[in-house]
N, C-alpha and C. Protein backbone atom coordinates (compact mmCIF):
# COMPACT_ATOMS: atom_id res chain seq x y z
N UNK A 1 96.37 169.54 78.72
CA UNK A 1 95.80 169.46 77.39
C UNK A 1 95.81 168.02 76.91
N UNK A 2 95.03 167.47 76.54
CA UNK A 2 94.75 166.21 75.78
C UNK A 2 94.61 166.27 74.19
N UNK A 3 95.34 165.78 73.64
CA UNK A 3 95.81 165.72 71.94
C UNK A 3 95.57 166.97 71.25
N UNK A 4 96.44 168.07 72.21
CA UNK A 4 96.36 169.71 71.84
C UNK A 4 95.86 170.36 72.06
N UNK A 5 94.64 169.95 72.56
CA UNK A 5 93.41 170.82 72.51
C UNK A 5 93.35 170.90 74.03
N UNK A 6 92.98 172.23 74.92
CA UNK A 6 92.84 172.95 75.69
C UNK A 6 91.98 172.12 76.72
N UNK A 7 92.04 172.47 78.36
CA UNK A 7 90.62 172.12 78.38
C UNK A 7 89.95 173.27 78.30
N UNK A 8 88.43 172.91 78.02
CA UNK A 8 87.84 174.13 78.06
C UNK A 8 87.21 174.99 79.22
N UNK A 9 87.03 176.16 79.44
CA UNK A 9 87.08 177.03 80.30
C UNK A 9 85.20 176.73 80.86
N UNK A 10 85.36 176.77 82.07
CA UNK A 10 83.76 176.46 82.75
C UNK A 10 82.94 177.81 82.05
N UNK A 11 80.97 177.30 82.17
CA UNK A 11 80.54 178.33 81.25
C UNK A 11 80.37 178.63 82.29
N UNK A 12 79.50 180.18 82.57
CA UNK A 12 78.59 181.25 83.35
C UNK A 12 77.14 180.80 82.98
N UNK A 13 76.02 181.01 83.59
CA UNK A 13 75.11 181.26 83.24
C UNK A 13 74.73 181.76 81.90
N UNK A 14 73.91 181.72 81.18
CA UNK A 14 73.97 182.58 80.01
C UNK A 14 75.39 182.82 79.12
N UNK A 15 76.21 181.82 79.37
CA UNK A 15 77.27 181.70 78.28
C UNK A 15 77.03 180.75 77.44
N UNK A 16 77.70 180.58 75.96
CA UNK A 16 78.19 179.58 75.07
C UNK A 16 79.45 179.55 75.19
N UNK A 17 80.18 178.31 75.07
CA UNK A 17 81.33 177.57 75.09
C UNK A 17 81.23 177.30 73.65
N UNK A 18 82.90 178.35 73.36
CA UNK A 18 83.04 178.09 71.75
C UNK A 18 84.20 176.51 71.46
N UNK A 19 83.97 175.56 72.43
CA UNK A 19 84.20 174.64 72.69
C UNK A 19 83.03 173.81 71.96
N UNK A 20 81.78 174.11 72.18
CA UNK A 20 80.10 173.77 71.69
C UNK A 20 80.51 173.67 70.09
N UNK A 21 80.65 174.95 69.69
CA UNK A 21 80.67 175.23 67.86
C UNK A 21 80.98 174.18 67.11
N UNK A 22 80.36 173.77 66.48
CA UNK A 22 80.68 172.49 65.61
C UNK A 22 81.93 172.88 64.37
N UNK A 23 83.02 171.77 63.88
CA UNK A 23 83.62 171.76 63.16
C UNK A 23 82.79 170.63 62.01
N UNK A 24 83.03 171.01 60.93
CA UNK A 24 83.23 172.37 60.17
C UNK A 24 82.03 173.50 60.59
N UNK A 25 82.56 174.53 60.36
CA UNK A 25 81.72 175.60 60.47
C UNK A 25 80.95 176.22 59.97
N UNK A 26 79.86 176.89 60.51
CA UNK A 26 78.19 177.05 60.05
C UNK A 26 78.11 178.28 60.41
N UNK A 27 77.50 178.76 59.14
CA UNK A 27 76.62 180.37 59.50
C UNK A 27 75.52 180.36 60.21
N UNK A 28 74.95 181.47 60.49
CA UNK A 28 72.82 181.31 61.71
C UNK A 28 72.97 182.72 61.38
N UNK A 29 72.11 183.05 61.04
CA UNK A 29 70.81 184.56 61.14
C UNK A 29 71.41 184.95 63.20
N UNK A 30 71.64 185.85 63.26
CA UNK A 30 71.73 186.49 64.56
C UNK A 30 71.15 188.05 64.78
N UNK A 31 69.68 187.93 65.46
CA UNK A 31 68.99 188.98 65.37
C UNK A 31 70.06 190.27 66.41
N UNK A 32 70.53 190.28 66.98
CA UNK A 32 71.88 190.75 67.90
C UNK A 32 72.36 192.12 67.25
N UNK A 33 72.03 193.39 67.76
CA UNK A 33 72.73 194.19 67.22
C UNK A 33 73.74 194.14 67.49
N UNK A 34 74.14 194.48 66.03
CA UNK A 34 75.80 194.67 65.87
C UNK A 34 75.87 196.42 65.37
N UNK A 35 77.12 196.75 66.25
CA UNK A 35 77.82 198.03 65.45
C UNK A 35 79.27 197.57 65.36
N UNK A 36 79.78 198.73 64.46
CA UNK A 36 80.95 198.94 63.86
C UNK A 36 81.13 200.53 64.11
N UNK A 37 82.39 200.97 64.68
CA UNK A 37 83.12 202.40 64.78
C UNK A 37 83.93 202.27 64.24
N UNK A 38 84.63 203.50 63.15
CA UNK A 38 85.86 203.95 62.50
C UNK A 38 85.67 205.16 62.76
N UNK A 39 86.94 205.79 62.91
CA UNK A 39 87.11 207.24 62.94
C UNK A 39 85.91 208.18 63.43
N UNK A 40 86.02 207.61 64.62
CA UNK A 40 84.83 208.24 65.39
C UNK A 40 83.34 208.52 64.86
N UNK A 41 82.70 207.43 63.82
CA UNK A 41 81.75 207.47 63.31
C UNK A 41 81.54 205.62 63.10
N UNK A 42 79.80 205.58 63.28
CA UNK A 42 79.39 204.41 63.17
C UNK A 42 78.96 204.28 61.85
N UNK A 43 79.76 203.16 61.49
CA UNK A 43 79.87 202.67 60.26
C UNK A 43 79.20 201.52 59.51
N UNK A 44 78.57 201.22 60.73
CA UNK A 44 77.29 199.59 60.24
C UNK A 44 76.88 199.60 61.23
N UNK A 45 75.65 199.19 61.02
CA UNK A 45 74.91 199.18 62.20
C UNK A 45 73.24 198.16 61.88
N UNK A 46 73.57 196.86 62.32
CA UNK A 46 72.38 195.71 62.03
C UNK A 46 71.70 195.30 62.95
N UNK A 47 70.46 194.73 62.66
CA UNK A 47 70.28 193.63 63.66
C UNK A 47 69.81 192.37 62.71
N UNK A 48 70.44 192.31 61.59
CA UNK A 48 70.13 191.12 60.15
C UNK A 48 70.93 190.83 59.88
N UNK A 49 72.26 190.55 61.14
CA UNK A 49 73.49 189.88 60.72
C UNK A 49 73.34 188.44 60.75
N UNK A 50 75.07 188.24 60.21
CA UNK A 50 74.80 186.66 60.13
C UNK A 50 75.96 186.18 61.19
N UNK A 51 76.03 185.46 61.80
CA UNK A 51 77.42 184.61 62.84
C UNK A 51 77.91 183.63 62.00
N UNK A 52 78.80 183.59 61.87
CA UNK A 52 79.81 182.29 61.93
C UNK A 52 80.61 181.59 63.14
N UNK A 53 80.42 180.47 63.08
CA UNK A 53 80.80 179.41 64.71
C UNK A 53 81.62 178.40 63.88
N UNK A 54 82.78 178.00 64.76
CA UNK A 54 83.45 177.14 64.58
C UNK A 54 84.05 176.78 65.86
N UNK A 55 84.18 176.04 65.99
CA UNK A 55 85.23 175.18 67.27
C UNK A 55 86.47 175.52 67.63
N UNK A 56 86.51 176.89 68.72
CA UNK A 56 87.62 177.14 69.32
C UNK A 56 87.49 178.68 68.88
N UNK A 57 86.63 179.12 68.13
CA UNK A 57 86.70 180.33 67.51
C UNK A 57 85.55 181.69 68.43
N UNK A 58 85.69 182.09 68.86
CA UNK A 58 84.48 183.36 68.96
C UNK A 58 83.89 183.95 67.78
N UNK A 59 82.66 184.35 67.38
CA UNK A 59 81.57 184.33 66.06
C UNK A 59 82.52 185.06 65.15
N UNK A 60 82.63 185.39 64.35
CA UNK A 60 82.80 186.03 63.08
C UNK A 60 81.58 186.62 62.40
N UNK A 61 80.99 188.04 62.62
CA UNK A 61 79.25 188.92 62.50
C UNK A 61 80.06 189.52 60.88
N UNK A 62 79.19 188.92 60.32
CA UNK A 62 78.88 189.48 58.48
C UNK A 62 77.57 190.45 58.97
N UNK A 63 77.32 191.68 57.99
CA UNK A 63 76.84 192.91 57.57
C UNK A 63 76.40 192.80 56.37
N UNK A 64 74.91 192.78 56.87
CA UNK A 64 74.51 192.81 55.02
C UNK A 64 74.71 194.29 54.37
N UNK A 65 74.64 194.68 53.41
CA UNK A 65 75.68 195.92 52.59
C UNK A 65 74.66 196.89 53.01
N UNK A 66 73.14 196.59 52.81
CA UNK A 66 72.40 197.87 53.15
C UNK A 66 72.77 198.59 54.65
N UNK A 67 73.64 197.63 55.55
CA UNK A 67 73.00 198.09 56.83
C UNK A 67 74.78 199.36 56.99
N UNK A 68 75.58 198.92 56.13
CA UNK A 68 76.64 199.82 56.00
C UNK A 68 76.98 200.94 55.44
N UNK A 69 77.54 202.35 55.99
CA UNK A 69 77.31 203.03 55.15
C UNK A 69 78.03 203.65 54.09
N UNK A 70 77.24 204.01 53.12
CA UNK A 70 77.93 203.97 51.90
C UNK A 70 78.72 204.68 51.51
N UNK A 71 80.07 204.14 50.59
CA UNK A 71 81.38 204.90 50.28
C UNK A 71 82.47 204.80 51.32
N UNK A 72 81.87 203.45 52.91
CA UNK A 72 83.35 203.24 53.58
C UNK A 72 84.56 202.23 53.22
N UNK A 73 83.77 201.26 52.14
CA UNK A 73 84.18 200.64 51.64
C UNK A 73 84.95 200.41 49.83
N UNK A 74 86.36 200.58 49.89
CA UNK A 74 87.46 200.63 49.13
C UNK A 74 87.91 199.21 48.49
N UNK A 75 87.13 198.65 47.56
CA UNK A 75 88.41 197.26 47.20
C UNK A 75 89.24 197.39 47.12
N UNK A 76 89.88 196.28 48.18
CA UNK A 76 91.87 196.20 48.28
C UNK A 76 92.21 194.99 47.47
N UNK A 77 93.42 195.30 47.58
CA UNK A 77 94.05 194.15 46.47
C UNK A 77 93.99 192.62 47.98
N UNK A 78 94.53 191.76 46.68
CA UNK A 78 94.97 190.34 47.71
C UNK A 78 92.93 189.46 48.20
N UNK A 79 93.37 188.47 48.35
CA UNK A 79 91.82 187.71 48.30
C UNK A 79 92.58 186.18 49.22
N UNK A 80 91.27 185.74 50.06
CA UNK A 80 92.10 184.36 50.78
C UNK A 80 91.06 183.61 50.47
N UNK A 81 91.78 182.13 50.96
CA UNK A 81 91.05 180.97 50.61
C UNK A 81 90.51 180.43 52.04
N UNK A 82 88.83 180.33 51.75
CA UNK A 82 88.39 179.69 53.25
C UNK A 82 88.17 178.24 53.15
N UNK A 83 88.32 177.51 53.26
CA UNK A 83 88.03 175.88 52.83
C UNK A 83 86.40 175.66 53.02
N UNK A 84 85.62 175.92 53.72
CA UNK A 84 84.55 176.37 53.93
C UNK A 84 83.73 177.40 53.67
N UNK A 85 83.90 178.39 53.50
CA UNK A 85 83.00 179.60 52.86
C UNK A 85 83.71 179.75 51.34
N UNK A 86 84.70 179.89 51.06
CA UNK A 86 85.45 180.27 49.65
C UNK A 86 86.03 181.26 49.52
N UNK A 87 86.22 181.61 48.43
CA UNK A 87 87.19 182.78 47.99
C UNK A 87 86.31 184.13 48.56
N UNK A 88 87.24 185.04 49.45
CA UNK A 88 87.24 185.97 50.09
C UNK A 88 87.55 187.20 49.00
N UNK A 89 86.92 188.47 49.21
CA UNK A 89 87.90 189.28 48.95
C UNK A 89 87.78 190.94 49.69
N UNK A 90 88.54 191.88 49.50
CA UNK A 90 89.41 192.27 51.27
C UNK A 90 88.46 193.96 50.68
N UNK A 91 88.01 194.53 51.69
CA UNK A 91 88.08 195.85 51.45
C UNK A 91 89.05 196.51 52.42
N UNK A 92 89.32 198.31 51.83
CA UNK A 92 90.05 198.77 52.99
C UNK A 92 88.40 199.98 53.07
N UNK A 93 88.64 200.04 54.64
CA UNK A 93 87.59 200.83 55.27
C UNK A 93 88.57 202.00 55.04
N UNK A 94 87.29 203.06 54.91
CA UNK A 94 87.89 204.64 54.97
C UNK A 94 87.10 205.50 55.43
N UNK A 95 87.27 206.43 56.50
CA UNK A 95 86.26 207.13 56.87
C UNK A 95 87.15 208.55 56.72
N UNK A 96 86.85 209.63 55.99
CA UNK A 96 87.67 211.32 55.54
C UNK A 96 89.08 210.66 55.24
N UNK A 97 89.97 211.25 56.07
CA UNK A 97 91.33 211.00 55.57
C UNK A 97 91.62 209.74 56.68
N UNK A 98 91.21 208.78 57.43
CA UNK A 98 91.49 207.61 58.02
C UNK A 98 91.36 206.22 57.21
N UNK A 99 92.35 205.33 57.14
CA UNK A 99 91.73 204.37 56.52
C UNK A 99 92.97 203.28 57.09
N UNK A 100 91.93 201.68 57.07
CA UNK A 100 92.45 201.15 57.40
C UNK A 100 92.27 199.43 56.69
N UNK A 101 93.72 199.25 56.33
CA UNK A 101 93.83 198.06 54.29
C UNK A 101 93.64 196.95 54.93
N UNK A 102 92.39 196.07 54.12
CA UNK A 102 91.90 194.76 54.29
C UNK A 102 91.81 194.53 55.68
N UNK A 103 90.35 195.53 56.54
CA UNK A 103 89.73 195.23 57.77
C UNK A 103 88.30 194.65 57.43
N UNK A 104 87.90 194.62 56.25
CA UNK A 104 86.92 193.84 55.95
C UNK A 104 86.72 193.01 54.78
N UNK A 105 86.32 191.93 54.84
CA UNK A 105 85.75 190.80 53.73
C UNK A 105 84.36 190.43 53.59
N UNK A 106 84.73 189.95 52.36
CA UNK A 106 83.58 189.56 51.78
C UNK A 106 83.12 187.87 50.85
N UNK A 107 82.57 187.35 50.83
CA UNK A 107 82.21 186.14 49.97
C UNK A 107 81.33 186.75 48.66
N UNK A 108 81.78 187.33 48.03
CA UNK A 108 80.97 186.99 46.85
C UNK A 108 79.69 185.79 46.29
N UNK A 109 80.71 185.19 46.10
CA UNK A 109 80.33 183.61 46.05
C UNK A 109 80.59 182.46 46.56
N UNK A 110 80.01 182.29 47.77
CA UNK A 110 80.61 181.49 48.37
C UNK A 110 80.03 179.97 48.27
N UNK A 111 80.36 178.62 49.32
CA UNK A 111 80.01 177.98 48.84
C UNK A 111 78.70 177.29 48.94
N UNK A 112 78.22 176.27 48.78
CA UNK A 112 76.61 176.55 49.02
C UNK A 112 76.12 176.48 50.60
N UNK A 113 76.93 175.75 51.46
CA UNK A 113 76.72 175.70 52.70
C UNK A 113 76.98 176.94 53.27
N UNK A 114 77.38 178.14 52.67
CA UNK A 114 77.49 179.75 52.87
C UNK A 114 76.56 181.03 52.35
N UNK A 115 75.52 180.20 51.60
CA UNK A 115 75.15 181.08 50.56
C UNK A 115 74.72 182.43 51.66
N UNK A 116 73.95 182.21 52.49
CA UNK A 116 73.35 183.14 53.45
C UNK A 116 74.48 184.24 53.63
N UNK A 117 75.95 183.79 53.71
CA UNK A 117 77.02 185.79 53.43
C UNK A 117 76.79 185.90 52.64
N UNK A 118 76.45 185.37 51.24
CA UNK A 118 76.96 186.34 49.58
C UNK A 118 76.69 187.55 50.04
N UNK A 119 77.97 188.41 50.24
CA UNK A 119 78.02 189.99 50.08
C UNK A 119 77.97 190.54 51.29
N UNK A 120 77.78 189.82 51.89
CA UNK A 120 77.59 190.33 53.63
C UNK A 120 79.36 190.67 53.67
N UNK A 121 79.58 191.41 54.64
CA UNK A 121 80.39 192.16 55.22
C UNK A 121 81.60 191.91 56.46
N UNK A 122 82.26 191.20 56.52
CA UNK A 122 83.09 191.24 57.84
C UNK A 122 83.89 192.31 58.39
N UNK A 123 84.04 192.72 59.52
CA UNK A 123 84.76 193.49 60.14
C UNK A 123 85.84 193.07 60.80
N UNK A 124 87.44 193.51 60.71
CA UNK A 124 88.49 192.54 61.53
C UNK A 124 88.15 194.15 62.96
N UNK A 125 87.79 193.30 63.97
CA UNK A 125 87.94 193.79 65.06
C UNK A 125 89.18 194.69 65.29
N UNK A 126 90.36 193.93 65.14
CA UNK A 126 91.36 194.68 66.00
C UNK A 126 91.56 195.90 64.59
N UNK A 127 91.14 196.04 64.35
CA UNK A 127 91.67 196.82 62.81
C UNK A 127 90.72 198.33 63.10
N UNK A 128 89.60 198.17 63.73
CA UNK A 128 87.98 199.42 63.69
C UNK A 128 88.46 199.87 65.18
N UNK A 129 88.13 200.75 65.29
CA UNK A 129 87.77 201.77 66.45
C UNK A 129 87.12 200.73 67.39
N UNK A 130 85.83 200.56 67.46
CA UNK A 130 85.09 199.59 68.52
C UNK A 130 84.12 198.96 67.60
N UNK A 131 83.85 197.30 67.97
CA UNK A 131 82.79 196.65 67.94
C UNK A 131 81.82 196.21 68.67
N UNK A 132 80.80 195.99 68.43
CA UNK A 132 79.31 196.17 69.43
C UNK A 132 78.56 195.52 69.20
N UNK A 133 77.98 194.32 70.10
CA UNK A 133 77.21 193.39 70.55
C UNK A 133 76.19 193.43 71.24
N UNK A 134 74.75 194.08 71.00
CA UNK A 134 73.97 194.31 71.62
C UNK A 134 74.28 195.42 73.38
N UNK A 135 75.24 196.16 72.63
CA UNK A 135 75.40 197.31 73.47
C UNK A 135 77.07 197.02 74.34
N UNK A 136 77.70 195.89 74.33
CA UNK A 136 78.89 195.53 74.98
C UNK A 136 79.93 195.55 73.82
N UNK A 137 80.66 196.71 74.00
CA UNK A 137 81.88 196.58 73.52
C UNK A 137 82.96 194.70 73.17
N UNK A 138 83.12 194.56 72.62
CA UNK A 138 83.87 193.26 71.78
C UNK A 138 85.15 193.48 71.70
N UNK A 139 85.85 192.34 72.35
CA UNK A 139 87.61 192.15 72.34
C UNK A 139 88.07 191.70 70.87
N UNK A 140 88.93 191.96 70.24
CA UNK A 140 88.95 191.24 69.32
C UNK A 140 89.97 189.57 69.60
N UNK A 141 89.47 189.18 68.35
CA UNK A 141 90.18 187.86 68.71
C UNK A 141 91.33 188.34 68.53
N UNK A 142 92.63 187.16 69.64
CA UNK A 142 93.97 187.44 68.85
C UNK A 142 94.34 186.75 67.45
N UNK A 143 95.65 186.98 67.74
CA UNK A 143 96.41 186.12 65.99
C UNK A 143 96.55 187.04 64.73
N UNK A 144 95.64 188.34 64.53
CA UNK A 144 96.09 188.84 63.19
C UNK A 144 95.53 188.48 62.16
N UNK A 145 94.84 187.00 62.05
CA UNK A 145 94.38 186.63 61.13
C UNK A 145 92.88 186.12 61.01
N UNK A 146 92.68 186.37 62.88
CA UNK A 146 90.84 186.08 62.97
C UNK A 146 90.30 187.09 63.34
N UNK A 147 89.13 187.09 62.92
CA UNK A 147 88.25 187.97 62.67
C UNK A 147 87.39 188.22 63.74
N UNK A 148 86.93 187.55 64.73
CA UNK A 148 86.49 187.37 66.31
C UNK A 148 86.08 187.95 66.72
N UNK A 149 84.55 188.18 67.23
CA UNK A 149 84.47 189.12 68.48
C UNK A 149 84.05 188.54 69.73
N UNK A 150 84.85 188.74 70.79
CA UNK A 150 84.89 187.83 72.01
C UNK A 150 84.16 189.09 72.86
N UNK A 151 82.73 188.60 73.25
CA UNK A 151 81.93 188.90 74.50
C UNK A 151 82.00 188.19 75.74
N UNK A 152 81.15 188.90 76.63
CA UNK A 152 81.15 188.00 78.41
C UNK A 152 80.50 187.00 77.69
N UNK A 153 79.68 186.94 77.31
CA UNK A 153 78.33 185.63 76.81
C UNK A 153 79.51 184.50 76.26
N UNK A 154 80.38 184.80 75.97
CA UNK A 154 81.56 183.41 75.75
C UNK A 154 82.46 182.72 76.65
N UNK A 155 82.58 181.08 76.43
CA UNK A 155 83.49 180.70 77.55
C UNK A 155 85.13 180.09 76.36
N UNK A 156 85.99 180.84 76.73
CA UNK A 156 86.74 180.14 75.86
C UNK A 156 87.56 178.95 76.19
N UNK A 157 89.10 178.85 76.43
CA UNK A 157 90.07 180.05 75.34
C UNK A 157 89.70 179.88 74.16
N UNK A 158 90.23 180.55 73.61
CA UNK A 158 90.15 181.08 72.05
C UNK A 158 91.31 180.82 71.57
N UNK A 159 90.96 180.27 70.30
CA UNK A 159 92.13 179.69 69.34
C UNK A 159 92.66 181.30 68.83
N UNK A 160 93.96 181.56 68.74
CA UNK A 160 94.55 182.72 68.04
C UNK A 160 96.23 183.03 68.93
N UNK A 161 96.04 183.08 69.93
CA UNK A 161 97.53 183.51 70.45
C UNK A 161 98.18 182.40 70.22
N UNK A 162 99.62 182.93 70.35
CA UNK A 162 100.96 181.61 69.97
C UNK A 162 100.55 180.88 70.70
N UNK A 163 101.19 179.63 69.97
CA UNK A 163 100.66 178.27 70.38
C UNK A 163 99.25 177.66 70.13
N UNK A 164 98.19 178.11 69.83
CA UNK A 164 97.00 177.82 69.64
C UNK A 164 97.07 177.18 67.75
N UNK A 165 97.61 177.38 66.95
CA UNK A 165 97.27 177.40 65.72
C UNK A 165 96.42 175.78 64.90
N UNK A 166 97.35 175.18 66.41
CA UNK A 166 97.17 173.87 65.93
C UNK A 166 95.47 173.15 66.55
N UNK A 167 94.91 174.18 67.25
CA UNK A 167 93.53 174.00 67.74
C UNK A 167 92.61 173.47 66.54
């Protein structure tokens, strides 16, 4: 490793190296279906999402509200600070009697280099049943605190397991 940082992992054909992702980090329109599973039911389902890329990170897929369906989403207490997008705040997903506290966020208002989430939707991977990338199941990122969905189409590592924080 050279001044912390990893080397980065060779691409495949048809991969991105989240090594590539520019710091600071940028939203893009991603025509890419995305799904979302909870409690054995699909719970969003787009192809008018948005990605977020950052350097060292695998995308972070926002849901615009129409494409989710309605009444899975519960405002939870607690809200975080993104230095880049802004003030967050948390739903808990619920599908019958399953539910699971602050697996998704939101930007309200975010900042202007974000405007494209206002209201769009995040899903924390490790938190949902399965996530879905144009038909390939999605790892979630590690750490607990990223939001990630790591496909083959990525070359990492990925910032999130111990030791990485400082990526």
């Amino acid at each position: 490793m050279l001044g912390g940082h990893p080397k980065p992992d060779p691409k495949s054909p048809g991969q991105e190296s989240v090594w590539d992702f520019p710091r600071p980090a940028v939203a893009e329109p991603t025509s890419k279906r995305l799904q979302v599973y909870f409690a054995g039911q699909l719970i969003a389902d787009t192809t008018k999402g948005v990605r977020t890329l950052e350097t060292s990170h695998p995308p972070t897929y926002y849901f615009p509200p129409s494409d989710i369906v309605e009444g899975v989403l519960l405002p939870a207490d607690g809200s975080s600070l993104c230095e880049w997008k802004g003030q967050a705040r948390y739903f808990t997903v619920a599908v019958g009697d399953r539910q699971s506290v602050r697996a998704a966020w939101a930007y309200p208002s975010p900042t202007s280099s974000f405007l494209t989430l206002k209201d769009y939707v995040a899903f924390m991977p490790a938190l949902m049943e399965r996530c879905v990338v144009d038909g390939e199941t999605a790892r979630p990122q590690e750490g607990g605190f990223y939001g990630g969905w790591i496909t083959s189409d990525l070359a990492g590592p990925f910032k999130g397991p111990p030791g990485t924080r400082g990526w």
